[in-house]
Protein backbone atom coordinates (compact mmCIF):
# COMPACT_ATOMS: atom_id res chain seq x y z
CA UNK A 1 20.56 22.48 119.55
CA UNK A 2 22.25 24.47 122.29
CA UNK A 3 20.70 26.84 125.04
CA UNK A 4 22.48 29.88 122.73
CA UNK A 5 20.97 28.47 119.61
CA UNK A 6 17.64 28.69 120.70
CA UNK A 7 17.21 32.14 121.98
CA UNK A 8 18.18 33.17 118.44
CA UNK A 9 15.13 35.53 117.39
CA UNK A 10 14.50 33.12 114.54
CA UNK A 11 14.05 29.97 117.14
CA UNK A 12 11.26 28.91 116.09
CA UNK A 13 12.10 29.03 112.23
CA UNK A 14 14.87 26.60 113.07
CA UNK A 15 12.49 23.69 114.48
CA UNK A 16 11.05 23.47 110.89
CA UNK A 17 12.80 20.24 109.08
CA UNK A 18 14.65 19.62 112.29
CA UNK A 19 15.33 16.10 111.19
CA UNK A 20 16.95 17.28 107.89
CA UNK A 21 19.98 17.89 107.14
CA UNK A 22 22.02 20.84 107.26
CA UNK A 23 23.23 21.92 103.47
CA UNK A 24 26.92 22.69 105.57
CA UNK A 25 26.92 19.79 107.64
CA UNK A 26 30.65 18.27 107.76
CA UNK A 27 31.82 21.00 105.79
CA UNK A 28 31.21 23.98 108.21
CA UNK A 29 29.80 24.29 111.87
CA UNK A 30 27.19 26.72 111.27
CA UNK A 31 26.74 29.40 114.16
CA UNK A 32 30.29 28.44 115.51
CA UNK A 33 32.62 29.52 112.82
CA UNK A 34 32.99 32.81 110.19
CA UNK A 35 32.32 31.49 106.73
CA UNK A 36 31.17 33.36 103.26
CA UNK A 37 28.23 32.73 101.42
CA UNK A 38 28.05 33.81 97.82
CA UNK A 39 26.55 33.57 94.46
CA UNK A 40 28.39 31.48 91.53
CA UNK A 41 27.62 28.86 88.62
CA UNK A 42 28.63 25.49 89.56
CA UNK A 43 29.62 22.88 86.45
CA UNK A 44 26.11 22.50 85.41
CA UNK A 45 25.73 26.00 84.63
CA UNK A 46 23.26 26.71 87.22
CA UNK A 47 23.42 30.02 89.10
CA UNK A 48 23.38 28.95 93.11
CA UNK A 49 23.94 30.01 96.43
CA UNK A 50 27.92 28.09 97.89
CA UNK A 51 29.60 29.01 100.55
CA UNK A 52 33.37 28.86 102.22
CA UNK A 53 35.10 28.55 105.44
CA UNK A 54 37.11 32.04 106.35
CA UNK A 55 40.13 30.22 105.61
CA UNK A 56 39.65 29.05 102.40
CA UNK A 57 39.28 25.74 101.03
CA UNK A 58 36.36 23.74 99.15
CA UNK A 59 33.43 25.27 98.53
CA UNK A 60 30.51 23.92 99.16
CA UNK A 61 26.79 24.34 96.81
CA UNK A 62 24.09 25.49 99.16
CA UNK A 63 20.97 25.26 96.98
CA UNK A 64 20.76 22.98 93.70
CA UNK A 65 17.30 24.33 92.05
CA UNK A 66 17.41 25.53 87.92
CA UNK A 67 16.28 28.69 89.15
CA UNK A 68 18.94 31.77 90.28
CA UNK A 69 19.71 32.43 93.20
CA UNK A 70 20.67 35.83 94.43
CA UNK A 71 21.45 38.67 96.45
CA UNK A 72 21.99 36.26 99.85
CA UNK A 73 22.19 37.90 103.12
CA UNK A 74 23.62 36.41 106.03
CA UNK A 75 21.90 36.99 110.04
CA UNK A 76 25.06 38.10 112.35
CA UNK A 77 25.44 34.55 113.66
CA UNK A 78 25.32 32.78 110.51
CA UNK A 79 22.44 30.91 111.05
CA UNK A 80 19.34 31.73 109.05
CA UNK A 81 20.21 32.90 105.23
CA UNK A 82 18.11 35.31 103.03
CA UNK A 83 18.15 35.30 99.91
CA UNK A 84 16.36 35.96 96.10
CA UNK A 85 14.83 32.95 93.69
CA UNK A 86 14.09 32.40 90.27
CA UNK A 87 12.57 35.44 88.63
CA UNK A 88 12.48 36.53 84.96
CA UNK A 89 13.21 40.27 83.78
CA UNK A 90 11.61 39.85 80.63
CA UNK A 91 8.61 37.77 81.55
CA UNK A 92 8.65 40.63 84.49
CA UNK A 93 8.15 37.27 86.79
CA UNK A 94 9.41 38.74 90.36
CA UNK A 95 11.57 36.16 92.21
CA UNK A 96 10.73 34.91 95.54
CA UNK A 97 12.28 36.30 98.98
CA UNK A 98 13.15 33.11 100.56
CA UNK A 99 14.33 32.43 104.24
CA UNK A 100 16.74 29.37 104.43
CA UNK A 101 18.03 27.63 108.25
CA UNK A 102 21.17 26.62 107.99
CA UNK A 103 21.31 24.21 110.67
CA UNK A 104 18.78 22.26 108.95
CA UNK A 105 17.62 23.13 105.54
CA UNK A 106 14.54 24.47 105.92
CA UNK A 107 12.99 27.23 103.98
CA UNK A 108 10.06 29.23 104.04
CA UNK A 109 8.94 31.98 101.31
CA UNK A 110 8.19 35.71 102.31
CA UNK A 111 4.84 36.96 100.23
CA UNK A 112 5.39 40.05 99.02
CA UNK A 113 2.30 42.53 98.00
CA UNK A 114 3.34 43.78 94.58
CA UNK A 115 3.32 47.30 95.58
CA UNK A 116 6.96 46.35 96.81
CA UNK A 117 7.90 46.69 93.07
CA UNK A 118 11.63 44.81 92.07
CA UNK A 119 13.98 43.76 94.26
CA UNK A 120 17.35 45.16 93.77
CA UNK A 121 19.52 44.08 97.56
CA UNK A 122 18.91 42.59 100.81
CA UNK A 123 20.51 42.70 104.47
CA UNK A 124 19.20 41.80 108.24
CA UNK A 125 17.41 44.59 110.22
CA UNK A 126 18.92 45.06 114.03
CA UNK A 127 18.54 42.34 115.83
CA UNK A 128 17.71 40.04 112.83
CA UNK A 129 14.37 39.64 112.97
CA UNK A 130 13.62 41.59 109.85
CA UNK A 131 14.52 41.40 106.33
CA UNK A 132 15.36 44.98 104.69
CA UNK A 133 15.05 45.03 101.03
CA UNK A 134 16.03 47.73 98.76
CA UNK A 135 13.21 47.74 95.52
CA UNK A 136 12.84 49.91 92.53
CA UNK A 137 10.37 51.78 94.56
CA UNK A 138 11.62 52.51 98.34
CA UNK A 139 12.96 50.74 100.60
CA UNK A 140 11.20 48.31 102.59
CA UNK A 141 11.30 45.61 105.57
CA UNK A 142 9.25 42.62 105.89
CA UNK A 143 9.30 40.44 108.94
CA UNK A 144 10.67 37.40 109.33
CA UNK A 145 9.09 33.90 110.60
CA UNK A 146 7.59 33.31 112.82
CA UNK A 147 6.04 36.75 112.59
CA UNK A 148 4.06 37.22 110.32
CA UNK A 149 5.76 38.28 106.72
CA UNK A 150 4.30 41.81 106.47
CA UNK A 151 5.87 44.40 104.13
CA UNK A 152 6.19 47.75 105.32
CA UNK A 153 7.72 50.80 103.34
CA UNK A 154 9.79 52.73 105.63
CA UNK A 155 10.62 56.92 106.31
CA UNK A 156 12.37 58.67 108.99
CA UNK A 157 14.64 56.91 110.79
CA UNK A 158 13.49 53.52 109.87
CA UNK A 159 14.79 54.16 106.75
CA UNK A 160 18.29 55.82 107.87
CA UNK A 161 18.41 52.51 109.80
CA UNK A 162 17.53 50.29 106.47
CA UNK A 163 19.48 52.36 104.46
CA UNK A 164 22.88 51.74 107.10
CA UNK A 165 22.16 48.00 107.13
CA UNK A 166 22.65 47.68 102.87
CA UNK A 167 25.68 49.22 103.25
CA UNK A 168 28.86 47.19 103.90
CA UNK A 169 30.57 49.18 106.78
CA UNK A 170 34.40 48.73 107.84
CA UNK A 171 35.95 48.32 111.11
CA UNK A 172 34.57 48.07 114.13
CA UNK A 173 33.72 50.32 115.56
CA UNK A 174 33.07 51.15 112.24
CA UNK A 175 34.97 53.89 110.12
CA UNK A 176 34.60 53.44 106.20
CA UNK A 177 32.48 51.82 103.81
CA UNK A 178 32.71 50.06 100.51
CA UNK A 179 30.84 49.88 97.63
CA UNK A 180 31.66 49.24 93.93
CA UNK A 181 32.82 52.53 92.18
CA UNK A 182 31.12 54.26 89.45
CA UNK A 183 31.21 53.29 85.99
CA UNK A 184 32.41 49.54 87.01
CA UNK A 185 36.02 51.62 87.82
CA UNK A 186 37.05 48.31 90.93
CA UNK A 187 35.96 48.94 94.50
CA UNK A 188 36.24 52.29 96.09
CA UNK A 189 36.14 53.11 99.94
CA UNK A 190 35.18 56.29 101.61
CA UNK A 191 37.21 56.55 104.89
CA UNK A 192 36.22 59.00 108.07
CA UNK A 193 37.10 61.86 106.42
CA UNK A 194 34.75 61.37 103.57
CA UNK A 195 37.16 60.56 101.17
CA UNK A 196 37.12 58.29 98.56
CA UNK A 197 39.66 56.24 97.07
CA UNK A 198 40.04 53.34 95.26
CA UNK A 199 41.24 49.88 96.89
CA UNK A 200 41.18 47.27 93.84
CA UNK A 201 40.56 48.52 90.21
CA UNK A 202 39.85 45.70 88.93
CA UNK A 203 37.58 44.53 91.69
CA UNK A 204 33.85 44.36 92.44
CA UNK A 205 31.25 43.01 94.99
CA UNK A 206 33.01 44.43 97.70
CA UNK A 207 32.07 42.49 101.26
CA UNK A 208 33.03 42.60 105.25
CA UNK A 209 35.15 39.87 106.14
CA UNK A 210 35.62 40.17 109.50
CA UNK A 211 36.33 43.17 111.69
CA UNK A 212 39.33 44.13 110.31
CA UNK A 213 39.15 43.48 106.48
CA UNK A 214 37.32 43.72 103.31
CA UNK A 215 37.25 41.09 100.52
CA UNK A 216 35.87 41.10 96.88
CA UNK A 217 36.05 39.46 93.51
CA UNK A 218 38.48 39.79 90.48
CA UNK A 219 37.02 37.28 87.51
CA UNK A 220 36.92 34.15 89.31
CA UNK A 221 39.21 34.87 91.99
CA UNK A 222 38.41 36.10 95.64
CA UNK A 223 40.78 38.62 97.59
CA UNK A 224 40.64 39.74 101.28
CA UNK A 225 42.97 42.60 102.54
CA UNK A 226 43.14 44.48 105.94
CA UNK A 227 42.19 47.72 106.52
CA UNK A 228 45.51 48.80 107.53
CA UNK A 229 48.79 48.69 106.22
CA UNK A 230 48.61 45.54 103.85
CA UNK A 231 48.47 43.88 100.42
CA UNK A 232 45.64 42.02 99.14
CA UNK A 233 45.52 37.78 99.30
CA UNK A 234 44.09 35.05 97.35
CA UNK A 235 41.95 32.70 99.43
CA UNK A 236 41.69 28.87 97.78
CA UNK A 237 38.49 28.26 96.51
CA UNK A 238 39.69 24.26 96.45
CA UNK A 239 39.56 21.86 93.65
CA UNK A 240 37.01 22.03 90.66
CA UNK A 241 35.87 25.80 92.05
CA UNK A 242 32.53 27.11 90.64
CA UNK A 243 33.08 30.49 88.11
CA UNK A 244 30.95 34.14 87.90
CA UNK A 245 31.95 34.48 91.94
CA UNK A 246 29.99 37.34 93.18
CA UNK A 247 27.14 38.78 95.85
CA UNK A 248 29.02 37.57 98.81
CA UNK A 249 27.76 37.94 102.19
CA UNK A 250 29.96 37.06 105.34
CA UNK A 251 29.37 35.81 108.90
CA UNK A 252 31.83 35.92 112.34
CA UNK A 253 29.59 34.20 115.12
């Protein structure tokens, strides 16, 4: 592990199951290069986490459990991987809040108390050392190892700050922000002058790729686009790509 690697705020997270494996290795250099990670059903019909180098190309399976996995959120380096498990609506069963290194595989589970009610989206606080999770009842952020995983509900400008960090801002500096329009009408953006118009009708999931563009999903088929003058591209998901693409979360080192 390199001298950069292990100032990450998360260090000591990333000693657990330092002789595995990373779930990327040979396929992307986690913490060195911008990849996606997002949520899709492989060939078995399970509902797991893969992910994708910027460019395109094969996608890789992250997790391989018979539980879903969802709602995965990405630290700014890439490195340490949040993320929702298993759950059942109708048994009202809760899923887990699970932590996952990258460079190695390890995982640890955040306890939640159930006052924290169900879990609807995820992101990284500043400086990612918290998780912020948007619930049924507030929004909340609960530390991440090695702190101690302690829920608090925020107000004030803790929760301005939590509430900024779900969103998926544009540009950097940043000027707009995307989000899927109302009634399932594609992906809208609402530029600087508080406008809103629509980029892709028939699109959803909207994410940041980069600094400069946005991508999202049409049926099985990712798109990324520039924020300027441009028109929208395909990326290659490779051969045999998994199907019900969505929930994508994106990391430039």
């Amino acid at each position: 592990m390199s001298a950069t690697r292990s100032r990450h705020p998360l260090a000591p997270l990333l000693l657990l199951g330092a002789c595995s494996l990373s779930p990327l290795a040979n396929r992307i250099d986690v913490g060195e290069e911008a990849f996606l990670v997002f949520v899709a059903t492989g060939p078995d019909g399970l509902v797991d986490l893969h992910a994708m180098p910027a460019g395109g190309g094969t996608v890789a399976r992250i997790t391989f459990t018979p539980m879903v996995e969802s709602h995965p959120a990405l630290t700014s380096r890439g490195d340490v991987l949040a993320f929702l498990r298993g759950g059942d609506s109708a048994a009202m069963v809760r899923p887990d809040l699970v932590v996952m290194n990258l460079l190695n595989g390890a995982e640890r589970t955040l306890p939640l108390p159930a006052a924290v009610g169900a879990m609807r989206a995820l992101a990284w606080g500043p400086g990612d050392t918290t998780v912020v999770v948007r619930t049924d009842t507030d929004l909340w952020q609960v530390a991440a190892p090695p702190a101690p995983a302690t829920a608090t509900r925020l107000a004030g400008a803790a929760r301005a700050i939590a509430d900024s960090a779900l969103a998926t801002w544009l540009g950097r500096p940043r000027f707009a922000r995307a989000f899927n329009c109302p009634a399932g009408l594609g992906v809208c953006l609402v530029g600087p002058s508080g406008d809103t118009t629509v980029l892709a009708s028939r699109g959803r999931d909207p994410f940041r790729w980069g600094a400069d563009s946005v991508g999202w999903f049409e049926g099985d088929a990712l798109f990324v686009r520039s924020l300027g003058p441009a028109t929208a591209r395909s990326l290659s998901l490779g051969p045999r790509p998994p199907t019900a693409l969505g929930q994508a979360t994106f990391a430039t080192p």
